[in-house]
C-alpha atoms as a PDB file:
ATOM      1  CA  UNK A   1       2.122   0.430   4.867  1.00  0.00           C
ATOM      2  CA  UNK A   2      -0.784  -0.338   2.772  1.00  0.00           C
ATOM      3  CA  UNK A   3      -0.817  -4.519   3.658  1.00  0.00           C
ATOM      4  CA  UNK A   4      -0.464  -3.755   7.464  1.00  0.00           C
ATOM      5  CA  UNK A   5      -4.058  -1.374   7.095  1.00  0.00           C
ATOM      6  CA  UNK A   6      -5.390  -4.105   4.539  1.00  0.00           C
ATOM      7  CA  UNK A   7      -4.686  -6.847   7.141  1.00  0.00           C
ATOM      8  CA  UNK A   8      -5.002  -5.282  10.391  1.00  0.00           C
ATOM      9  CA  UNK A   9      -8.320  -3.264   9.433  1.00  0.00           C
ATOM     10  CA  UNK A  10     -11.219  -4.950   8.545  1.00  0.00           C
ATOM     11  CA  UNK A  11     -12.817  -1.703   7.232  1.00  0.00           C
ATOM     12  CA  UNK A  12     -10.111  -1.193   4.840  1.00  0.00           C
ATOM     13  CA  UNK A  13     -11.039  -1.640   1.128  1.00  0.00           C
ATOM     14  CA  UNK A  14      -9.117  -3.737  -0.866  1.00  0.00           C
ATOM     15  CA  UNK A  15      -8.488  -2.682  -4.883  1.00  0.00           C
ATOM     16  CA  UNK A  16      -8.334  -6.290  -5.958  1.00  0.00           C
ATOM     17  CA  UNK A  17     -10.495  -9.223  -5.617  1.00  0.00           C
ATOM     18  CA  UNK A  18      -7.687 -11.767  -5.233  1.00  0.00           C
ATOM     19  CA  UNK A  19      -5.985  -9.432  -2.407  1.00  0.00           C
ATOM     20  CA  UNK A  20      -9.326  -9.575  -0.858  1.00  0.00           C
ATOM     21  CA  UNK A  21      -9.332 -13.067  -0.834  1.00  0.00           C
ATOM     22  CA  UNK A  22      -6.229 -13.652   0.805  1.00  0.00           C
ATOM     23  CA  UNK A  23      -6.603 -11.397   2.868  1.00  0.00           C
ATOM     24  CA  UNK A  24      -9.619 -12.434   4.712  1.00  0.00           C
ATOM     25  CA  UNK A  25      -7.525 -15.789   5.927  1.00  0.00           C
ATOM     26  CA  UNK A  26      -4.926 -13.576   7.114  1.00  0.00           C
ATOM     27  CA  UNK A  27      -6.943 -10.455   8.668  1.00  0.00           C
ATOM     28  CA  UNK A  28      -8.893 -13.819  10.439  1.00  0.00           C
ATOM     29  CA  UNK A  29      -5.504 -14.760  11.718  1.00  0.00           C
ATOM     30  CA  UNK A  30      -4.584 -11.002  12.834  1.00  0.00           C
ATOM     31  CA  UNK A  31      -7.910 -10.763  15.107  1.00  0.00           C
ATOM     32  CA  UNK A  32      -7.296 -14.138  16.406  1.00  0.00           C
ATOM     33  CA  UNK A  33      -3.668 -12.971  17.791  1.00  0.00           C
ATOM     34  CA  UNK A  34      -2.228 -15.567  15.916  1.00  0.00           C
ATOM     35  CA  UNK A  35       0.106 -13.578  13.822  1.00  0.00           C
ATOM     36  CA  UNK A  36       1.369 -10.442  14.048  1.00  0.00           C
ATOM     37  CA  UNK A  37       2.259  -7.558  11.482  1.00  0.00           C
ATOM     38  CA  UNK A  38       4.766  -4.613  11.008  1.00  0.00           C
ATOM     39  CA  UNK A  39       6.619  -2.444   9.089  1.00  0.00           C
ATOM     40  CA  UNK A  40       9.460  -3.484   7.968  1.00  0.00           C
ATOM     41  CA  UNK A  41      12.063  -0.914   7.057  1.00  0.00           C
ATOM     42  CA  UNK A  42      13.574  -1.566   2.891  1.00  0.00           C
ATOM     43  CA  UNK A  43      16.978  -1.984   4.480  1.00  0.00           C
ATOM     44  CA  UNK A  44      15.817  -4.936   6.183  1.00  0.00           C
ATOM     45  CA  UNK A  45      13.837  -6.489   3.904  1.00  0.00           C
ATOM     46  CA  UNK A  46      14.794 -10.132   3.315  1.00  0.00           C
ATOM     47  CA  UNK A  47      12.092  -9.935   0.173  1.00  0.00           C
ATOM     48  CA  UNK A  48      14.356  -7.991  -2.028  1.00  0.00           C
ATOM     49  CA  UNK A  49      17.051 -10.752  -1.936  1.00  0.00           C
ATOM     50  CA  UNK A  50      14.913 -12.326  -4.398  1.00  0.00           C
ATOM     51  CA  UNK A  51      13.102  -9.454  -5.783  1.00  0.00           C
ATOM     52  CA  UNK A  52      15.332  -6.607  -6.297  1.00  0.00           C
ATOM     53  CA  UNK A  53      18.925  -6.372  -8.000  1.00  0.00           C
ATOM     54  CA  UNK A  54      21.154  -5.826  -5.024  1.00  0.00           C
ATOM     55  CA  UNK A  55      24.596  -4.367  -4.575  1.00  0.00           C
ATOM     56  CA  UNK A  56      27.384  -6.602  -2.959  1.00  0.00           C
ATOM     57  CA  UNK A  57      27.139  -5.442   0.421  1.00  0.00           C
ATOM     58  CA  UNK A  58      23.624  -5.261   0.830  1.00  0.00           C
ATOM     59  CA  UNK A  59      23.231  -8.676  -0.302  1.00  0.00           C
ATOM     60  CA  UNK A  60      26.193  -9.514   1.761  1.00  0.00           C
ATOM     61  CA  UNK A  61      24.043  -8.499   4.848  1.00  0.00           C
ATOM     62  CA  UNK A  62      20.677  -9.549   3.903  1.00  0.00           C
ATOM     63  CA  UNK A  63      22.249 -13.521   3.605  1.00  0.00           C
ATOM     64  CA  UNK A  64      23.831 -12.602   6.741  1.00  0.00           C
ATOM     65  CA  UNK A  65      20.816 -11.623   8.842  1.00  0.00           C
ATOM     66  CA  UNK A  66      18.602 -14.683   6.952  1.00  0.00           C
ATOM     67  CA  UNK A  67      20.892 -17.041   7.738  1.00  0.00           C
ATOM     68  CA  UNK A  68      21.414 -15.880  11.467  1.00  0.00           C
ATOM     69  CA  UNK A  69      17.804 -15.969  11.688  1.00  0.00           C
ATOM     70  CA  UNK A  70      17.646 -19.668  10.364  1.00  0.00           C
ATOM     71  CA  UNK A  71      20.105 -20.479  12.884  1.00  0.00           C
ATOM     72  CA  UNK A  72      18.353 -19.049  16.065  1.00  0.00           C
ATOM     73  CA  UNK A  73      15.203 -21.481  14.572  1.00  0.00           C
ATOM     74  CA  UNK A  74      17.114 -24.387  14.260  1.00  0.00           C
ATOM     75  CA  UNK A  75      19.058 -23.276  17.573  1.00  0.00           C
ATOM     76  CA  UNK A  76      15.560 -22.976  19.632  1.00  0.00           C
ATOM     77  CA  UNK A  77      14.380 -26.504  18.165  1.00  0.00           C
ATOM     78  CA  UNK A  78      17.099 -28.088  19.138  1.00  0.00           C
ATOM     79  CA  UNK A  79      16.679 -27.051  22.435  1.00  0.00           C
ATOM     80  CA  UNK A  80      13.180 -27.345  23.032  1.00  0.00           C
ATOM     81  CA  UNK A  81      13.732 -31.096  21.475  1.00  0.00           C
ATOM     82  CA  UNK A  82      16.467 -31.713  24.025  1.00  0.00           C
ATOM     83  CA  UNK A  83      14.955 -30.255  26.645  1.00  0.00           C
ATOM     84  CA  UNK A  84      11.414 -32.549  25.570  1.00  0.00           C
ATOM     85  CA  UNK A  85      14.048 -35.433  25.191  1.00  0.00           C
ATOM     86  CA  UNK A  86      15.585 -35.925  29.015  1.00  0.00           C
ATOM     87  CA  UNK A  87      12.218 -34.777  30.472  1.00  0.00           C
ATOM     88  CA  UNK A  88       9.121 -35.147  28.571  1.00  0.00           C
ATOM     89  CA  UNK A  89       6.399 -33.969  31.144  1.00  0.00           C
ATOM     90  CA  UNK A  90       8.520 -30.718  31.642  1.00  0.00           C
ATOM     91  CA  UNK A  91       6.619 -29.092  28.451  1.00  0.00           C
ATOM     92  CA  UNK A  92       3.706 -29.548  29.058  1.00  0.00           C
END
């Protein structure tokens, strides 16, 4: 909870100066609406795939929700390119 108050409160005080410098780029980004944060429940987590010693069926559906989320990315592009493709002037 501590990176969502560091990043989404600009009177928060940061413990360390290189969290405080990357930081500022991404508070920046936060007031500007460009990104968004949020809790993130352990369960879901896609971090600890690579972090954390995982048991077989929690690794099982961590892949499983990473890769369905690469899909729906690649899914969306390919549509939106498509969709550019036949009619370019439709996007804009």
């Amino acid at each position: 909870m501590s990176i969502i108050d560091n990043t989404s409160k600009p009177e928060s005080i940061l413990n360390k100066k290189s969290n405080e410098v990357c930081c500022h780029a991404v508070r920046e980004s936060v007031a500007l609406g460009e990104t968004l944060t949020a809790l993130i429940p352990g369960s879901e987590n896609l971090a600890e795939l690579m972090t954390k010693v995982l048991s077989g069926s929690k690794c099982k559906y961590l892949v499983h929700n990473l890769m369905h989320d690469i899909f729906m990315i690649i899914a969306c592009t390919l549509t939106w390119s498509a969709n550019w493709y036949t009619n370019p002037h439709s996007a804009l």
